[in-house]
Protein backbone atom coordinates (compact mmCIF):
# COMPACT_ATOMS: atom_id res chain seq x y z
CA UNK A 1 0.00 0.00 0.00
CA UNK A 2 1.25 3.74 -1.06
CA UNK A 3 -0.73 5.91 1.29
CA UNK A 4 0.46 8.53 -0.66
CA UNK A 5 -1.32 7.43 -3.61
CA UNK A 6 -4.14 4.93 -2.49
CA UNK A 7 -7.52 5.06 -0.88
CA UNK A 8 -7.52 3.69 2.88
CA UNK A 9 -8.98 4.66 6.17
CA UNK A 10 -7.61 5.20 9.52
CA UNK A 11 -9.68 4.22 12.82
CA UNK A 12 -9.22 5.08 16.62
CA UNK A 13 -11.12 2.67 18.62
CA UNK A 14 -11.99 3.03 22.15
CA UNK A 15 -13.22 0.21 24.14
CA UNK A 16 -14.50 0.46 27.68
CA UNK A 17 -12.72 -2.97 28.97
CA UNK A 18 -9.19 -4.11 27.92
CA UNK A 19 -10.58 -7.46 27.50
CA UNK A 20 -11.52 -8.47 23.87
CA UNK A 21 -14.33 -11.01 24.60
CA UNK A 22 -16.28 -8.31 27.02
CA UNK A 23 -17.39 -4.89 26.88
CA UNK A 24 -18.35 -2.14 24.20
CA UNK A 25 -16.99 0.24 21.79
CA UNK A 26 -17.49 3.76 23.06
CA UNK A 27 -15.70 5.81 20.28
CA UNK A 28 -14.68 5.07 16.45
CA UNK A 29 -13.09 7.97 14.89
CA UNK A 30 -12.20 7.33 11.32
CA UNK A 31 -10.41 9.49 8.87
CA UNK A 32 -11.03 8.60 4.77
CA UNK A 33 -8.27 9.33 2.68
CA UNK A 34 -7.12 9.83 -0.60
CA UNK A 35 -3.51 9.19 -0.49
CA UNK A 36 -2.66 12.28 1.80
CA UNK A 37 -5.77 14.15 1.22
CA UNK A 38 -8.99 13.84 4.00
CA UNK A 39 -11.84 12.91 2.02
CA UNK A 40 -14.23 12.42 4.80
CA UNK A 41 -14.90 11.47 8.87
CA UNK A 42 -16.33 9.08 10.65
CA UNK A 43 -17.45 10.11 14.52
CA UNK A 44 -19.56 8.24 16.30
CA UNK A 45 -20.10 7.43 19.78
CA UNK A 46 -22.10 4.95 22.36
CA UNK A 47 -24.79 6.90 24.41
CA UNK A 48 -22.89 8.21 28.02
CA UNK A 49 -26.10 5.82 29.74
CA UNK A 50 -24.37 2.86 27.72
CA UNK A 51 -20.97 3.82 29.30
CA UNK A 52 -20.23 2.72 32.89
CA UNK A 53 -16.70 3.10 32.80
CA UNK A 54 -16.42 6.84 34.29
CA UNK A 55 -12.96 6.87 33.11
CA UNK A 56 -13.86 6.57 29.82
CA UNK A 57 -16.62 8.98 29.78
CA UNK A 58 -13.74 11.12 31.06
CA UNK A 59 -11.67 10.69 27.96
CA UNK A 60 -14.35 10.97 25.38
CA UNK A 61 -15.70 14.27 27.00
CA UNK A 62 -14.58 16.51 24.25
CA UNK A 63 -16.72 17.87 21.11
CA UNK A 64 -19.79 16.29 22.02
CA UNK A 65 -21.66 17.97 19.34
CA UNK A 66 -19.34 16.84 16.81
CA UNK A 67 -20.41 13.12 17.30
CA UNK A 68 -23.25 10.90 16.13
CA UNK A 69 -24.71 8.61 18.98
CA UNK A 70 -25.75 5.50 18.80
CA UNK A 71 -27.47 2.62 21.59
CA UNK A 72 -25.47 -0.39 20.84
CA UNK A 73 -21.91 -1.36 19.53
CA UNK A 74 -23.69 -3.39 16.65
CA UNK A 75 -24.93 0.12 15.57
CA UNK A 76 -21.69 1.55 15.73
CA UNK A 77 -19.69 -1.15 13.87
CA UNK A 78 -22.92 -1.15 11.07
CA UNK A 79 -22.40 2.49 10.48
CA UNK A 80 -18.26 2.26 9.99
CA UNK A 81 -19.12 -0.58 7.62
CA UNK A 82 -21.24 1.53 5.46
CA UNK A 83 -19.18 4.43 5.86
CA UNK A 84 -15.69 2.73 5.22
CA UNK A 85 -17.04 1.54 1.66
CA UNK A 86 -14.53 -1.33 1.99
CA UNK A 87 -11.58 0.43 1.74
CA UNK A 88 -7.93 -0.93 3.79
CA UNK A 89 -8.33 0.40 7.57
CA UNK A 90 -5.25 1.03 9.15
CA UNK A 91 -5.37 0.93 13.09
């Protein structure tokens, strides 16, 4: 991959458990690119009631207004995969 020349996406994921069988997504920020070029962002976040991890709510505090919401992690990840329009993600 050239990410100076090809299409690809970059994602920030935050969880609310450092386990990977257990928990939720709370955040998935997503930049769409065109080799260096933003074409487009993905923000969405969990609802705070879906959140019980105040440290987290802590850390996603910023730009609220800036973010979509959504009531499940299934919602989230079904948004991103419309959104990403299969494209390479790069974590």
């Amino acid at each position: 991959m050239n990410v100076k020349k090809d299409k690809y996406i970059i994602i920030e994921i935050i969880p609310t458990t450092r386990s990977k069988y257990s928990g939720e997504i709370a955040q998935i920020s997503a930049l769409k690119l065109d080799g260096l070029t933003l074409k487009d962002r993905f923000d969405y976040r969990l609802e705070e009631e879906k959140i019980l991890v105040p440290d987290i709510l802590r850390i996603i505090s910023y730009d609220k207004e800036k973010f979509e919401y959504k009531n499940s992690t299934s919602e989230l990840l079904n948004e991103f995969i419309k959104w990403s329009d299969n494209l390479p993600v790069l974590i």
